[in-house]
C-alpha atoms as a PDB file:
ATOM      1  CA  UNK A   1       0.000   0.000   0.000  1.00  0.00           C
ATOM      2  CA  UNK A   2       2.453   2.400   1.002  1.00  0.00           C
ATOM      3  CA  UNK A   3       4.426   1.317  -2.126  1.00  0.00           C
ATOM      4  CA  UNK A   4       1.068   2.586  -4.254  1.00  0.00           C
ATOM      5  CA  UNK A   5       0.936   5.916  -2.757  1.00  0.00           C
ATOM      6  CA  UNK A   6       4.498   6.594  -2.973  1.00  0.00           C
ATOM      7  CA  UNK A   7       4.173   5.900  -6.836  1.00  0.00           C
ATOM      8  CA  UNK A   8       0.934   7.485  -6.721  1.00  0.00           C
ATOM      9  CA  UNK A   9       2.355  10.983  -5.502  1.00  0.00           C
ATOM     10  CA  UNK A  10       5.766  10.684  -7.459  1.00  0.00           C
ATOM     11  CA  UNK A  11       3.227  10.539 -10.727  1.00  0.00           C
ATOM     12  CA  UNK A  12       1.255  13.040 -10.072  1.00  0.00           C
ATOM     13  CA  UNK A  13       4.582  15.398  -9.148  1.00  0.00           C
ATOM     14  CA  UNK A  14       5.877  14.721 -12.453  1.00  0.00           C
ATOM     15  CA  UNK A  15       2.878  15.348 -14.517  1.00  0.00           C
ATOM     16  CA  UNK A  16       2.232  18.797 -12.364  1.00  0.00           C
ATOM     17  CA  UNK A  17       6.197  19.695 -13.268  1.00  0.00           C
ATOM     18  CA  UNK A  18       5.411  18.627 -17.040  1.00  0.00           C
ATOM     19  CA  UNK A  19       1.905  20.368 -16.853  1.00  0.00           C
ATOM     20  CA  UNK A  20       4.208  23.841 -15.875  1.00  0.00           C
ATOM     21  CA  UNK A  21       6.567  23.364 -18.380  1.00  0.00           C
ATOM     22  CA  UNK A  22       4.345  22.939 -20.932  1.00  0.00           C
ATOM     23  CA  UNK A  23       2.327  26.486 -19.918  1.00  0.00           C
ATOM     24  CA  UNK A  24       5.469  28.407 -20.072  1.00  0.00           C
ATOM     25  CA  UNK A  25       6.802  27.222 -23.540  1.00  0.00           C
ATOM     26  CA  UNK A  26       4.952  29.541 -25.595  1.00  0.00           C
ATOM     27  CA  UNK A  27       6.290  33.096 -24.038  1.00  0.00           C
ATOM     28  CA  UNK A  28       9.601  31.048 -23.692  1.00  0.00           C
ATOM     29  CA  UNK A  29       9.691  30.396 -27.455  1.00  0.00           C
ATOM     30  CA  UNK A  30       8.477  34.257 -28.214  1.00  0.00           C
ATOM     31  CA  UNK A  31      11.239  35.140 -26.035  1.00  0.00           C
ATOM     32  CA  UNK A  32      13.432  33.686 -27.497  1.00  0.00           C
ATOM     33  CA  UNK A  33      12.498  34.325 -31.265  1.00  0.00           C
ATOM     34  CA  UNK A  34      12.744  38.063 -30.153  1.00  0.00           C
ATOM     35  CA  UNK A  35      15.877  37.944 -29.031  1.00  0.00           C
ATOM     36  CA  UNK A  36      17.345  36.349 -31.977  1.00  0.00           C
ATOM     37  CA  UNK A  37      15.737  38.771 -33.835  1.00  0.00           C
ATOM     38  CA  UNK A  38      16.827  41.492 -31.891  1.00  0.00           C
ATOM     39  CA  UNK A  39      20.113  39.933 -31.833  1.00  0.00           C
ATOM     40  CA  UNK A  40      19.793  39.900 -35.806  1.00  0.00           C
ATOM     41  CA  UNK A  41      19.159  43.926 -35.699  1.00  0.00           C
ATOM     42  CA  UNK A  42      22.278  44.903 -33.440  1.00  0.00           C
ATOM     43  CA  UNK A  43      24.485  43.120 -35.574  1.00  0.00           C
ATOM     44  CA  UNK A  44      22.953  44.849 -38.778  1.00  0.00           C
ATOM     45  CA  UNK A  45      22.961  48.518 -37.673  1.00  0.00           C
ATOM     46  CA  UNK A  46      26.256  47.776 -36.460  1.00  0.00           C
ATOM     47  CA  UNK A  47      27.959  46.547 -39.711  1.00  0.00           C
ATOM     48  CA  UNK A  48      25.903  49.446 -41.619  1.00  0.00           C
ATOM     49  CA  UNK A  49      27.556  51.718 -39.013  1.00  0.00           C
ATOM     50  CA  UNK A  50      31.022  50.459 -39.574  1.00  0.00           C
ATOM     51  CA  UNK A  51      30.677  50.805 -43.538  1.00  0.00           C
ATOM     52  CA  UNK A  52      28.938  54.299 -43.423  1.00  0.00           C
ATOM     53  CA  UNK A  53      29.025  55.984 -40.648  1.00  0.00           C
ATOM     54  CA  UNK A  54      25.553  55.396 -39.214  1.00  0.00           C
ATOM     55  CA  UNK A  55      22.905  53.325 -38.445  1.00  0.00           C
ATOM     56  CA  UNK A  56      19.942  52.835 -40.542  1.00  0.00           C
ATOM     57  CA  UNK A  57      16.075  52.752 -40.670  1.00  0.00           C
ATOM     58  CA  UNK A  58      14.593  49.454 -39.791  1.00  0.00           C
ATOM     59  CA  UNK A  59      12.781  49.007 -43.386  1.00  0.00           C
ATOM     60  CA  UNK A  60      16.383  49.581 -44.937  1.00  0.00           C
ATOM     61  CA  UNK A  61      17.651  47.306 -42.282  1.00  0.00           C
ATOM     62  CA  UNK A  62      15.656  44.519 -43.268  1.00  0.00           C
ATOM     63  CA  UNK A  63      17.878  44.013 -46.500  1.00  0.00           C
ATOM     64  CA  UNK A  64      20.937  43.762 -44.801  1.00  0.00           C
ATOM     65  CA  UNK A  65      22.554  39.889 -45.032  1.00  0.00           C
ATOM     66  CA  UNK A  66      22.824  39.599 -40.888  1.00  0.00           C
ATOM     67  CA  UNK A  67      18.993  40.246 -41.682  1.00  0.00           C
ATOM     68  CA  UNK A  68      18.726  36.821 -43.260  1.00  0.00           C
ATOM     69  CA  UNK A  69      18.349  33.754 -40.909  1.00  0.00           C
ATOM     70  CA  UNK A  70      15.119  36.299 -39.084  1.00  0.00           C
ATOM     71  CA  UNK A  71      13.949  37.113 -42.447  1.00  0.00           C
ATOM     72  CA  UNK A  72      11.551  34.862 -43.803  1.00  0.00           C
ATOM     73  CA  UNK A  73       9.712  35.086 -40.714  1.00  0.00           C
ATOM     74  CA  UNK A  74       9.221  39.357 -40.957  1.00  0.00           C
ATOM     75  CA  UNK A  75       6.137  41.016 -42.504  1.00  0.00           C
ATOM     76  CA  UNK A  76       6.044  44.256 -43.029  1.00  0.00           C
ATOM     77  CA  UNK A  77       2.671  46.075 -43.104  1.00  0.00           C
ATOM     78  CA  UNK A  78       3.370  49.797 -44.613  1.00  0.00           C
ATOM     79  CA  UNK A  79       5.172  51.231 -41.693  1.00  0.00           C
ATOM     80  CA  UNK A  80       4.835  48.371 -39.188  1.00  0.00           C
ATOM     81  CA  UNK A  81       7.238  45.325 -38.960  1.00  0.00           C
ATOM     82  CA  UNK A  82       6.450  42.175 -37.083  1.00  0.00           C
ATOM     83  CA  UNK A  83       8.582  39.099 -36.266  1.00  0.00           C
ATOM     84  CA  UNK A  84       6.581  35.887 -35.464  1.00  0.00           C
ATOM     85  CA  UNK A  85       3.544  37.792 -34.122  1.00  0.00           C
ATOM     86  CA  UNK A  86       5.280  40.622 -32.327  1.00  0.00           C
ATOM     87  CA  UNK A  87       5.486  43.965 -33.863  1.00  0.00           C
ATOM     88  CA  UNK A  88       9.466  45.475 -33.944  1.00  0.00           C
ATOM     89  CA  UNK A  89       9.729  49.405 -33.789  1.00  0.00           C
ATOM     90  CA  UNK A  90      13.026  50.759 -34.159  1.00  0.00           C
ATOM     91  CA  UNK A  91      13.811  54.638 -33.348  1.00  0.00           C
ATOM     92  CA  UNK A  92      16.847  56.305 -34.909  1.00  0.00           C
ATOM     93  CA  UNK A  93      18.299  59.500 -33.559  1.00  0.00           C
ATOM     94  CA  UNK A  94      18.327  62.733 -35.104  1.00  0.00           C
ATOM     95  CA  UNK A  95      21.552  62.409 -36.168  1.00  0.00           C
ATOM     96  CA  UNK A  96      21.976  58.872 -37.323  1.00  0.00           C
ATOM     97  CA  UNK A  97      24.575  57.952 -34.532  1.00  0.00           C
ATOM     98  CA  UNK A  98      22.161  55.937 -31.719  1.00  0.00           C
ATOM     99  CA  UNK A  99      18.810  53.972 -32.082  1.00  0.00           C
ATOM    100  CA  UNK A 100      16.260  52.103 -30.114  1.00  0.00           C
ATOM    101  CA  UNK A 101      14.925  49.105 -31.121  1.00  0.00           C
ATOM    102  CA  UNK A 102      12.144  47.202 -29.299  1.00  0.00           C
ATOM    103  CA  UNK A 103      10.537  43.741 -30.264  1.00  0.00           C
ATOM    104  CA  UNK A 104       6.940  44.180 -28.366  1.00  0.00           C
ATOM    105  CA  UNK A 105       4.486  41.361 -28.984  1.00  0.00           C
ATOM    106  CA  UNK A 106       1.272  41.844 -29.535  1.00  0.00           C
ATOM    107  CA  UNK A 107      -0.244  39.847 -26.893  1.00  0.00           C
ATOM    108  CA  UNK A 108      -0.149  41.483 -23.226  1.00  0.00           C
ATOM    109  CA  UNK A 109       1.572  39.254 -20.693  1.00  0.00           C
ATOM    110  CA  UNK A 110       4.054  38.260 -22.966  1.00  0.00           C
ATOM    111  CA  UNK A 111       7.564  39.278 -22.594  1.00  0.00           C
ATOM    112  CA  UNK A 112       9.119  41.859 -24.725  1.00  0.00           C
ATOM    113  CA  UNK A 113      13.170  43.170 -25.376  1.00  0.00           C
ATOM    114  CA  UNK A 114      14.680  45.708 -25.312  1.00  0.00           C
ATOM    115  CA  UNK A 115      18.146  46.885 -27.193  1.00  0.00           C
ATOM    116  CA  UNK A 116      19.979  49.951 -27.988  1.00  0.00           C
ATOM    117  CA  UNK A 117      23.490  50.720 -30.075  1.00  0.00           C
ATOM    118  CA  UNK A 118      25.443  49.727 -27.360  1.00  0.00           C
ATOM    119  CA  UNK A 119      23.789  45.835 -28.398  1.00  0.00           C
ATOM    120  CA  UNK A 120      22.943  45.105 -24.715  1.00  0.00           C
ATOM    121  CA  UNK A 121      19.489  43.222 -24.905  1.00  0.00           C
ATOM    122  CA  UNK A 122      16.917  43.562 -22.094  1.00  0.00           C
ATOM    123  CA  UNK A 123      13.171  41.445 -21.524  1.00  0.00           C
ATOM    124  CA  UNK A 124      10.644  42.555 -19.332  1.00  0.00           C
ATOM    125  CA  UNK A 125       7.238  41.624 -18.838  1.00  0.00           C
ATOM    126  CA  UNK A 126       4.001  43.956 -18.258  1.00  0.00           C
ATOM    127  CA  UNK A 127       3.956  45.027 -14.291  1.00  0.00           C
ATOM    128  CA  UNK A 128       0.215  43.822 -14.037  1.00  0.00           C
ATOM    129  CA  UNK A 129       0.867  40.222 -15.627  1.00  0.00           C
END
């Protein structure tokens, strides 16, 4: 009997640690295609900045070849550019020499990153999630 219940509650542990892991695997993957995307964009503005000068405006980002594992998976949309479902906005300075780029999905709850020209990538989730 006690042999049962043992069994019995090592089962049901497992299947409560698989039922978790299974819930989180769909913000973990969106996490993670944002970051290689975002990944993807610091490494483009920063070769465009190396051959010119400075960086560059997402849509003529999207042409660059570090561009090309993420691209098949952009749409653009006029002005707006999304990567697996989340949309990417990227704001240049003034004078060309910094930008912001943020991959923000379009889901609430869901994670979204963060990078600048210094290529340091941040994720953060909404406060009330």
């Amino acid at each position: 009997m006690d042999r049962r219940l043992i069994a019995l509650l090592a089962f049901s542990i497992v299947l409560s640690g698989i039922a978790i892991v299974a819930g989180q695997a769909p913000d973990d993957e969106e996490r993670r295609a944002a970051i290689t995307v975002m990944r993807a964009v610091n490494t483009a503005e920063n070769a465009v900045r190396q051959k010119s000068g400075k960086y560059v405006e997402l849509g003529a980002l999207l042409e660059h070849g570090a561009m090309g594992r993420v691209k098949p998976d952009v749409a653009a949309n006029g002005g707006l550019v999304f990567h697996k479902g989340a949309q990417v906005r990227l704001a240049l300075s003034a004078d060309g020499m910094g930008y912001q780029v943020m991959v923000v999905p379009v889901q609430t709850c869901r994670t979204a990153v963060f990078s600048d020209e210094r290529g340091l990538i941040y994720t953060r989730k909404v406060l009330d999630c």
